[in-house]
PDB file of N, CA and C in Angstrom:
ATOM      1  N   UNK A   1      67.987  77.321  58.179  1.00  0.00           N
ATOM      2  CA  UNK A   1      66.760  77.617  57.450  1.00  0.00           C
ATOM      3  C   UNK A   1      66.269  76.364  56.725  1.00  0.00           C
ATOM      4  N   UNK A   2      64.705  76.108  56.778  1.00  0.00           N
ATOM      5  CA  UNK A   2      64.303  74.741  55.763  1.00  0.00           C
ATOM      6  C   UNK A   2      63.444  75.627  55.000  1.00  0.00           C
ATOM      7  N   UNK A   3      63.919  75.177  53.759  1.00  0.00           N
ATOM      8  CA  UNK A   3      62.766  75.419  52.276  1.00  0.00           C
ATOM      9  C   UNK A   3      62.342  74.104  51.439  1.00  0.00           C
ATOM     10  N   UNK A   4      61.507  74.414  51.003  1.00  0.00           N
ATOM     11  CA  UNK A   4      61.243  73.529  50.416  1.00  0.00           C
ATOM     12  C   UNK A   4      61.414  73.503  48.927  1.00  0.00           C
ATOM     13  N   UNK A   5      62.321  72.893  48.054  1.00  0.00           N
ATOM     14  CA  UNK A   5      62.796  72.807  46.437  1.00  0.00           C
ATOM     15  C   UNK A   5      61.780  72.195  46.091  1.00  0.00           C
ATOM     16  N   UNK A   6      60.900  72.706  45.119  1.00  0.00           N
ATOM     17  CA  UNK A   6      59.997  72.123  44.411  1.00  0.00           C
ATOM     18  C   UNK A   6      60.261  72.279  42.911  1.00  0.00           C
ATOM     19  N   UNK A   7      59.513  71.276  42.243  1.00  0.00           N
ATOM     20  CA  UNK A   7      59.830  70.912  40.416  1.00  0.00           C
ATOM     21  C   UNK A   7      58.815  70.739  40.079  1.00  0.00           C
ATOM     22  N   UNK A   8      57.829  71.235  39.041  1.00  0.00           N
ATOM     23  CA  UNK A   8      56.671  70.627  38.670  1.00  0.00           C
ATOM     24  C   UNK A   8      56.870  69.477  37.877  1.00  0.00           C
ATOM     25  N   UNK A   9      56.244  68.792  38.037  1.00  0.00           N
ATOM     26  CA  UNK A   9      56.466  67.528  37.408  1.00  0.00           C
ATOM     27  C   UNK A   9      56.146  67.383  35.683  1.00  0.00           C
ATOM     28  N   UNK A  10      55.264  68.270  35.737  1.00  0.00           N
ATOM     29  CA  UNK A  10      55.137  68.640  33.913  1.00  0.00           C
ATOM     30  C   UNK A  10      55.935  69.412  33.344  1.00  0.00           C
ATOM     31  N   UNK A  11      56.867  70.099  34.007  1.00  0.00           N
ATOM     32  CA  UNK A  11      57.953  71.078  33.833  1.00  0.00           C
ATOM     33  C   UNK A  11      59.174  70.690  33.146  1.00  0.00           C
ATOM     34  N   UNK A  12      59.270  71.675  32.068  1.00  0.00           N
ATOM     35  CA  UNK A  12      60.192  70.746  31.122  1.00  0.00           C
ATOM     36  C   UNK A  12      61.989  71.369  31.531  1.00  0.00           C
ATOM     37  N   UNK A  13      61.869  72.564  32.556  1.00  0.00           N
ATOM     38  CA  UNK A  13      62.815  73.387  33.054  1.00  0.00           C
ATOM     39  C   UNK A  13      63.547  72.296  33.800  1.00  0.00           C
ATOM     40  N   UNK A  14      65.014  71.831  33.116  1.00  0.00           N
ATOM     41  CA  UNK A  14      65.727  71.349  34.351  1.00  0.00           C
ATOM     42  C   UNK A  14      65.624  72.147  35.912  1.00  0.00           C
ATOM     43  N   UNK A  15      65.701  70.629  36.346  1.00  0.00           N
ATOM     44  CA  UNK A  15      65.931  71.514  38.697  1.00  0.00           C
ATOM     45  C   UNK A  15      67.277  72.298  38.509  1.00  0.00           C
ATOM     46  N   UNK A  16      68.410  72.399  37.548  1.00  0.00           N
ATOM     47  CA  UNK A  16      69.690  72.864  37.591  1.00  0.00           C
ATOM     48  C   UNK A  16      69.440  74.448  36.981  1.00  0.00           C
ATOM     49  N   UNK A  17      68.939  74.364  36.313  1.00  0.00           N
ATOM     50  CA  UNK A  17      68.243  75.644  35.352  1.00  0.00           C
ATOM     51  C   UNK A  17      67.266  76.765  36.675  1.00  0.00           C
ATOM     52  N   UNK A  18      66.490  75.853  36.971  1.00  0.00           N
ATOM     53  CA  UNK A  18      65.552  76.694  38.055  1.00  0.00           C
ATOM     54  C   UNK A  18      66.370  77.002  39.444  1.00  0.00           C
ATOM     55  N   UNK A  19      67.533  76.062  39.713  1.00  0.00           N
ATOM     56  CA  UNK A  19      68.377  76.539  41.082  1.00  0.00           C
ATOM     57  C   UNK A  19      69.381  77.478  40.843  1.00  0.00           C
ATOM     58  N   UNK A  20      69.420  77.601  39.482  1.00  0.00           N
ATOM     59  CA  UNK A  20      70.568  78.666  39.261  1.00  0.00           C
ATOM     60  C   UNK A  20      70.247  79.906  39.009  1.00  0.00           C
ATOM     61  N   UNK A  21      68.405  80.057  38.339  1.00  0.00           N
ATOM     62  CA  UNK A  21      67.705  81.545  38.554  1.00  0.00           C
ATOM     63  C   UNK A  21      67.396  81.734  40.139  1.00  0.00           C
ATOM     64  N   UNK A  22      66.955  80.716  40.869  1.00  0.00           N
ATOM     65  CA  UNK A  22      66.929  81.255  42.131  1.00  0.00           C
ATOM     66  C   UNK A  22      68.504  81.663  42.894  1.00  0.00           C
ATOM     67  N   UNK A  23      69.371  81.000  42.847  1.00  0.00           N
ATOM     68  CA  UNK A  23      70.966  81.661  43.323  1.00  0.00           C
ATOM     69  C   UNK A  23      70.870  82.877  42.664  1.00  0.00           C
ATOM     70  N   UNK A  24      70.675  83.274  41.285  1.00  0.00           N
ATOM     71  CA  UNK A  24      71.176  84.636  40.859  1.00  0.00           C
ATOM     72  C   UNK A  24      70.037  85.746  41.638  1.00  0.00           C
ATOM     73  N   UNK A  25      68.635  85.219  41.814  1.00  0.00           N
ATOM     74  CA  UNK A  25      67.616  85.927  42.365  1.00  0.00           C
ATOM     75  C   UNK A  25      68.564  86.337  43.961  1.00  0.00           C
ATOM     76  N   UNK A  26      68.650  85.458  44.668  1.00  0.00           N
ATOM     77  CA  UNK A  26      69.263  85.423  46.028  1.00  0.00           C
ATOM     78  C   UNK A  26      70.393  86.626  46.059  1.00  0.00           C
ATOM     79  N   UNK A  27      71.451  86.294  45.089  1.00  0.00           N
ATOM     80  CA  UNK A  27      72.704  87.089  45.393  1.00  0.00           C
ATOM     81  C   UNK A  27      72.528  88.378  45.097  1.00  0.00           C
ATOM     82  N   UNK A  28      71.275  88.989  44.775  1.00  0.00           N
ATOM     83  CA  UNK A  28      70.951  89.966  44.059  1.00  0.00           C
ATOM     84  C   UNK A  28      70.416  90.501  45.037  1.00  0.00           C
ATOM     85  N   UNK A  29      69.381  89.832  45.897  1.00  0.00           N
ATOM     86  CA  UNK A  29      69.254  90.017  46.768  1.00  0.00           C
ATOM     87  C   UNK A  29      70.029  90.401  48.341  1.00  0.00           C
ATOM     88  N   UNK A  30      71.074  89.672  48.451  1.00  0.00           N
ATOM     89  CA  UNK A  30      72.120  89.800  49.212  1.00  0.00           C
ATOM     90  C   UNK A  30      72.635  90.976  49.220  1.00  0.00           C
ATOM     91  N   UNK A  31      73.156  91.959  48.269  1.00  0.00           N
ATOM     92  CA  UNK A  31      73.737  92.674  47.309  1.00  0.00           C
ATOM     93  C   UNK A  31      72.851  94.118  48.336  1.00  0.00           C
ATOM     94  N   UNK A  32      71.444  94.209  48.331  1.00  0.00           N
ATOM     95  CA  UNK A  32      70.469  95.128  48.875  1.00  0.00           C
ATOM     96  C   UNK A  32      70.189  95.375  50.113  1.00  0.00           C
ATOM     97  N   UNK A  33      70.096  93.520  50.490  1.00  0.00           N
ATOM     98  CA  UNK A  33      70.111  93.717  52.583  1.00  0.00           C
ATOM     99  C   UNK A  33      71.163  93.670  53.414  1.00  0.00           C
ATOM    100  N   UNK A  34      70.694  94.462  53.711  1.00  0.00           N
ATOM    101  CA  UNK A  34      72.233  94.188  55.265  1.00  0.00           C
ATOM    102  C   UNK A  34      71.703  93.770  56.217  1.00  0.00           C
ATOM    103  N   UNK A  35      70.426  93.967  56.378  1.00  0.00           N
ATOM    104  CA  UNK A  35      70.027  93.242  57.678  1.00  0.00           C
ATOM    105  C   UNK A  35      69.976  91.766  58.292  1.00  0.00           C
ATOM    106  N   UNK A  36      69.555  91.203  57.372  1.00  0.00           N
ATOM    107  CA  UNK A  36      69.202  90.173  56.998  1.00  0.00           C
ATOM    108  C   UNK A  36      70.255  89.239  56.151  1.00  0.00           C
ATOM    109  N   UNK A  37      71.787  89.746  56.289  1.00  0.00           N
ATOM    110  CA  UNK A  37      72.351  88.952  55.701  1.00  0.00           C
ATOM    111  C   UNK A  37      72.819  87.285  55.844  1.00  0.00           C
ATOM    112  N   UNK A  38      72.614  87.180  57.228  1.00  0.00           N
ATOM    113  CA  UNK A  38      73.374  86.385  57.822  1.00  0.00           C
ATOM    114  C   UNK A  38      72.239  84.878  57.468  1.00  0.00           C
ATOM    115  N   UNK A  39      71.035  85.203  57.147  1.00  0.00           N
ATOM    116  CA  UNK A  39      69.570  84.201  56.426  1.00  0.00           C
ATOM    117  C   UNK A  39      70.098  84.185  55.023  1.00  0.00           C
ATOM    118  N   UNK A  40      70.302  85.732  54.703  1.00  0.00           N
ATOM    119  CA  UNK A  40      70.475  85.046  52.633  1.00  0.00           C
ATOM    120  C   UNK A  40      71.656  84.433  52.356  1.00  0.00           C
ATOM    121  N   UNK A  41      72.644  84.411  52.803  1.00  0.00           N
ATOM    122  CA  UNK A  41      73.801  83.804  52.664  1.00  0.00           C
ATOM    123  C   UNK A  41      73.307  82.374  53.122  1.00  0.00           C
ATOM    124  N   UNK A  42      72.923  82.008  54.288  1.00  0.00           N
ATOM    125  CA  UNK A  42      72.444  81.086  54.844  1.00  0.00           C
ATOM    126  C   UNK A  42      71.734  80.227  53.593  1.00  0.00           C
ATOM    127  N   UNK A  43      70.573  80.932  53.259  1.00  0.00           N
ATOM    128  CA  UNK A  43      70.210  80.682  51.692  1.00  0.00           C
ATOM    129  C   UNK A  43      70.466  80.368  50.490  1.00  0.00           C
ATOM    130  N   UNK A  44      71.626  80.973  50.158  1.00  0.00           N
ATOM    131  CA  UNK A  44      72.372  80.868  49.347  1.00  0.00           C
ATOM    132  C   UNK A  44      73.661  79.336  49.214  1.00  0.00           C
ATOM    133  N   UNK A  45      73.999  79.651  50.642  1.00  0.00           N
ATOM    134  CA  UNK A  45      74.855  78.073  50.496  1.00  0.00           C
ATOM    135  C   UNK A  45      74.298  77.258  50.347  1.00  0.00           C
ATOM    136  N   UNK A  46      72.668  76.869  51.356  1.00  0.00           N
ATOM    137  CA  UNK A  46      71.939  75.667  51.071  1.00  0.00           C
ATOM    138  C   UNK A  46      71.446  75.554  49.295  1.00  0.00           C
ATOM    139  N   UNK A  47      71.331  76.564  48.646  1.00  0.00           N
ATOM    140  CA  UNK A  47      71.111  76.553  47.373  1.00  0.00           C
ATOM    141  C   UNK A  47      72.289  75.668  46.447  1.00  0.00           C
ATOM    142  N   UNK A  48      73.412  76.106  47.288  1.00  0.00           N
ATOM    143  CA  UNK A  48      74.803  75.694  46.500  1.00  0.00           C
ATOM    144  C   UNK A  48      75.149  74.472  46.614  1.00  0.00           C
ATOM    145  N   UNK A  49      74.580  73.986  47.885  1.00  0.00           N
ATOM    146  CA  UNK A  49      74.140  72.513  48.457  1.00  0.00           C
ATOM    147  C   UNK A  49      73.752  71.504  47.030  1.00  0.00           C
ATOM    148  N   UNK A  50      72.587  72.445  46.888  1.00  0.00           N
ATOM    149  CA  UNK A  50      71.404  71.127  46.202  1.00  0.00           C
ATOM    150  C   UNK A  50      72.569  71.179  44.587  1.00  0.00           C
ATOM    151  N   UNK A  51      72.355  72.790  44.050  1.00  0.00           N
ATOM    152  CA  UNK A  51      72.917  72.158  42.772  1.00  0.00           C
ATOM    153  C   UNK A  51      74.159  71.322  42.348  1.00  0.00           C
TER     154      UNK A  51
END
């Protein structure tokens, strides 16, 4: 999967702060689909990647 990590540049939110609400968003997510697991996990590691 490619996403694209974006930061606003006026944004005073560390990138570590904003990758760690999106992981908790994700696993929460994970948690609901079964279908589709084999993308959010997919998701999820590349998340685990960046931070």
């Amino acid at each position: 999967c490619d996403f694209t990590y974006k930061v606003k540049k006026d944004s005073n939110t560390q990138p570590e702060i904003i990758v760690a609400g999106e992981l908790e968003r994700l696993e929460a997510v994970e948690e609901t689909v079964s279908e589709s697991d084999n993308i959010v996990t997919q998701l999820i590691d590349a998340y685990r990647q960046v931070a």
